[in-house]
C-alpha atoms as a PDB file:
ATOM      1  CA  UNK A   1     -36.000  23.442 -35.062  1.00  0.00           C
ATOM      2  CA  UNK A   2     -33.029  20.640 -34.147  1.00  0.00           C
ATOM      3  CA  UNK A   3     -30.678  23.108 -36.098  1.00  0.00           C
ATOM      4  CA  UNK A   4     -31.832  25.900 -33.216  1.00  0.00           C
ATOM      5  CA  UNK A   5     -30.765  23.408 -30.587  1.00  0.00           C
ATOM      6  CA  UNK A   6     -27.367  22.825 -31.761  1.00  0.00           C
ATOM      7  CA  UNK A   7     -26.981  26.701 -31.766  1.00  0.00           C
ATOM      8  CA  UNK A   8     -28.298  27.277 -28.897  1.00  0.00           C
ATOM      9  CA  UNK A   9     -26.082  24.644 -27.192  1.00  0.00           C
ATOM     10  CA  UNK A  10     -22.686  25.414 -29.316  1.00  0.00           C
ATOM     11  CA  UNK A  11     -21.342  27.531 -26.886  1.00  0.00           C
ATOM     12  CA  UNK A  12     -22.080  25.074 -24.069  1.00  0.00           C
ATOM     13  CA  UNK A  13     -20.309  22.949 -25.950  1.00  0.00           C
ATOM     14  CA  UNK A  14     -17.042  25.276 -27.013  1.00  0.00           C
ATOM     15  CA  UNK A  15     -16.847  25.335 -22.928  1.00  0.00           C
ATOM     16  CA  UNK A  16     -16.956  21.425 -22.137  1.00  0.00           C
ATOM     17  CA  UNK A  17     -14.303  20.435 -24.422  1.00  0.00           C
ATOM     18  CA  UNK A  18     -11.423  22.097 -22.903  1.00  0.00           C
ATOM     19  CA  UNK A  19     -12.886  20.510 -19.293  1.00  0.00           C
ATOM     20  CA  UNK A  20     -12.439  17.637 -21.422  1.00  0.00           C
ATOM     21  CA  UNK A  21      -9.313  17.969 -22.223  1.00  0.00           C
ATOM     22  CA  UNK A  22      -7.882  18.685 -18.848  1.00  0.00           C
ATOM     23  CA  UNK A  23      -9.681  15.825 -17.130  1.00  0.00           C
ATOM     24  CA  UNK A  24      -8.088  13.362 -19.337  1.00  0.00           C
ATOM     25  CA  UNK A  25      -4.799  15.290 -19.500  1.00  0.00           C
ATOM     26  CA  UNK A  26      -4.003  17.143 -16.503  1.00  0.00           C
ATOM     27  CA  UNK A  27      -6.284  15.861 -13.771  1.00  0.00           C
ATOM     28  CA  UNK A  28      -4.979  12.896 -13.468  1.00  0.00           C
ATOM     29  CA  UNK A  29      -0.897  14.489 -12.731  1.00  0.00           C
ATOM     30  CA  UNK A  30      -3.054  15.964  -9.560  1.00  0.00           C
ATOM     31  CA  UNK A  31      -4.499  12.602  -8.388  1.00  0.00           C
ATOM     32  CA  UNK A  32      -7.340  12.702  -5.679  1.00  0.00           C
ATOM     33  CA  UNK A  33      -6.931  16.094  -4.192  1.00  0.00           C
ATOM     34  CA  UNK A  34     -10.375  17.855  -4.276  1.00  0.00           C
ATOM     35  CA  UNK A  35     -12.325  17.964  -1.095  1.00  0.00           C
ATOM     36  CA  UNK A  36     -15.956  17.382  -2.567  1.00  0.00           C
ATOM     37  CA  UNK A  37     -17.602  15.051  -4.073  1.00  0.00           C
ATOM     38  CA  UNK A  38     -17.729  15.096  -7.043  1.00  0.00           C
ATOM     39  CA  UNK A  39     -14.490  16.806  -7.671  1.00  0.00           C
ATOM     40  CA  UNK A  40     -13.774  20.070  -8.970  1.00  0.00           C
ATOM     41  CA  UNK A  41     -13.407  19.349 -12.454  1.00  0.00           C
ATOM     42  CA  UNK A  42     -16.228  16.801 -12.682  1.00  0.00           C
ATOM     43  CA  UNK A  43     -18.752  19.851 -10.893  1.00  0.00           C
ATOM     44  CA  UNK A  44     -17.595  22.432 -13.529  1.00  0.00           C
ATOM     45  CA  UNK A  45     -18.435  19.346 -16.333  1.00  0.00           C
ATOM     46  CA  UNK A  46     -21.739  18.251 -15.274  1.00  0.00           C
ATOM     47  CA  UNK A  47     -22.369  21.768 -14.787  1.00  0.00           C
ATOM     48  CA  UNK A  48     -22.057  22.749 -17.941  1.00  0.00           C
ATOM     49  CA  UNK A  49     -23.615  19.809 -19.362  1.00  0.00           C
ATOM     50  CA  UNK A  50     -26.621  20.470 -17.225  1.00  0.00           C
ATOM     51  CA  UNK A  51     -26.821  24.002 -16.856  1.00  0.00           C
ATOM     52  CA  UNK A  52     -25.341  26.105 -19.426  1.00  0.00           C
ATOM     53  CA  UNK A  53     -22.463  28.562 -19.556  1.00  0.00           C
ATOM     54  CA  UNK A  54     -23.921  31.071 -17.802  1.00  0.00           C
ATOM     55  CA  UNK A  55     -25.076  29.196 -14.450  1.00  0.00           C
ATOM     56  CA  UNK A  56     -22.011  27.063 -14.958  1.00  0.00           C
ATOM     57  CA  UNK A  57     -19.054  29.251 -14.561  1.00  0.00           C
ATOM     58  CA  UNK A  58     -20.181  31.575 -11.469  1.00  0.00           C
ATOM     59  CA  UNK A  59     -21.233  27.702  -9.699  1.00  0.00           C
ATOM     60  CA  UNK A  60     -17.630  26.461 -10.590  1.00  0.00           C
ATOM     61  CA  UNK A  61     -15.913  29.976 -10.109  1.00  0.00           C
ATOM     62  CA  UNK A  62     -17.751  29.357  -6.095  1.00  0.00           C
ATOM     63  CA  UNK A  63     -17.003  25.664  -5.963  1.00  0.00           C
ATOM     64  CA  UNK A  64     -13.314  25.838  -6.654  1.00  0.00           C
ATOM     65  CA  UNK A  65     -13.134  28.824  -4.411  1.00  0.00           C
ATOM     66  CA  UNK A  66     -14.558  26.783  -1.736  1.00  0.00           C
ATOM     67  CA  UNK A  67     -12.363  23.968  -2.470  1.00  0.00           C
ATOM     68  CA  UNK A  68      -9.253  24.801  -0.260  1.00  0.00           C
ATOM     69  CA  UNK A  69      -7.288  23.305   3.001  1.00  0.00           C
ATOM     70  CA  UNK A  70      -9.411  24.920   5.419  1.00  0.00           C
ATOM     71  CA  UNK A  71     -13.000  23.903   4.501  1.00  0.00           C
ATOM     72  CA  UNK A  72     -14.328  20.565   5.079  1.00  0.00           C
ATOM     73  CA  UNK A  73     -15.593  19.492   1.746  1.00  0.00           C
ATOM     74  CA  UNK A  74     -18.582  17.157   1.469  1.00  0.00           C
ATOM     75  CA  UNK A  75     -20.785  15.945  -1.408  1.00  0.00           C
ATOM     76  CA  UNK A  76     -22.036  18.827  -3.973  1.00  0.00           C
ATOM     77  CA  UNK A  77     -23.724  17.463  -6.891  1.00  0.00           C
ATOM     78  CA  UNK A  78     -25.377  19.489  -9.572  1.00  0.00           C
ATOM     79  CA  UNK A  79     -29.400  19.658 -10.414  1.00  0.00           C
ATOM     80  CA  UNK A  80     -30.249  17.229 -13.860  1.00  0.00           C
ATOM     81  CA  UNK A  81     -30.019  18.443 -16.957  1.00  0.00           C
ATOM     82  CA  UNK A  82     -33.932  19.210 -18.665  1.00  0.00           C
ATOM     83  CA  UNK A  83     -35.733  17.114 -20.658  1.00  0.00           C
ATOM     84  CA  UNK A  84     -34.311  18.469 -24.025  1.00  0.00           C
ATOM     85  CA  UNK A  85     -31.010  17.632 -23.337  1.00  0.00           C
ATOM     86  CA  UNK A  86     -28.903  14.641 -23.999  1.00  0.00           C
ATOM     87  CA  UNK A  87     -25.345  14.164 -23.298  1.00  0.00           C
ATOM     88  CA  UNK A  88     -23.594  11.919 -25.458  1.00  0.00           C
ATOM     89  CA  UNK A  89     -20.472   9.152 -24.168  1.00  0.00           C
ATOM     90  CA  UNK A  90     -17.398  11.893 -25.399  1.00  0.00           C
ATOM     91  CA  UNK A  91     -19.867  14.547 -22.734  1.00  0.00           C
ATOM     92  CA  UNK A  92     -20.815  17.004 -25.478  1.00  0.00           C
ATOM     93  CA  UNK A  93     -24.696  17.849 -25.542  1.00  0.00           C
ATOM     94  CA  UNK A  94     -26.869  17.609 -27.861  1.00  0.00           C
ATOM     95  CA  UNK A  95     -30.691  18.194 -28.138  1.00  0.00           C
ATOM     96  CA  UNK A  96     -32.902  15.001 -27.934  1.00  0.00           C
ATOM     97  CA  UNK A  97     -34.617  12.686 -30.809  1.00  0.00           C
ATOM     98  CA  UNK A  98     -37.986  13.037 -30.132  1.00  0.00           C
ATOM     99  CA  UNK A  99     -38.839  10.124 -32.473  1.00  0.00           C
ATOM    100  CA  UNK A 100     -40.424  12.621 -34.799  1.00  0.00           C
ATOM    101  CA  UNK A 101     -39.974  11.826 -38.557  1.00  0.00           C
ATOM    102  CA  UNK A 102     -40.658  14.897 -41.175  1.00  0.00           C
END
């Protein structure tokens, strides 16, 4: 059943890791520029992590959108992630040890 879980959540991961990769690479060239809270790239991240692919990129698609000059930002944060889930330090997901030995 854990090999299911990894499936399931492979392309969720596929997604995060080039997030990843621009956070720690090409974020930081930009320096604080996003209007929200948290910022754009950190959204898109947690949403993934949380939500899946397919919530995630039409919720990031809006949220950068929205992120411009003319609105006023704010704080945006993104629902937890369910029970099943666990996100490890490097932000990949994974499903979670239910203590179960077989």
């Amino acid at each position: 059943m854990r090999g299911l879980y990894f499936l399931v959540l492979l392309p969720r991961n596929i997604l995060i890791a080039p997030v990843l990769i621009w956070r720690k690479a090409i974020s930081p060239l930009y320096g604080d520029v996003c209007r929200y809270y948290p910022s754009c790239s950190s959204y898109g991240l947690q949403s993934l992590q949380r939500l899946g692919a397919i919530r995630a990129i039409p919720l990031t698609a809006w949220r950068v959108l929205r992120c411009n000059p003319w609105s006023s930002g704010g704080v945006d944060e993104v629902r937890d992630a369910p029970a099943w889930i666990s996100i490890s330090q490097l932000g990949f997901v994974s499903p979670v040890n239910s203590g179960k030995k077989r």
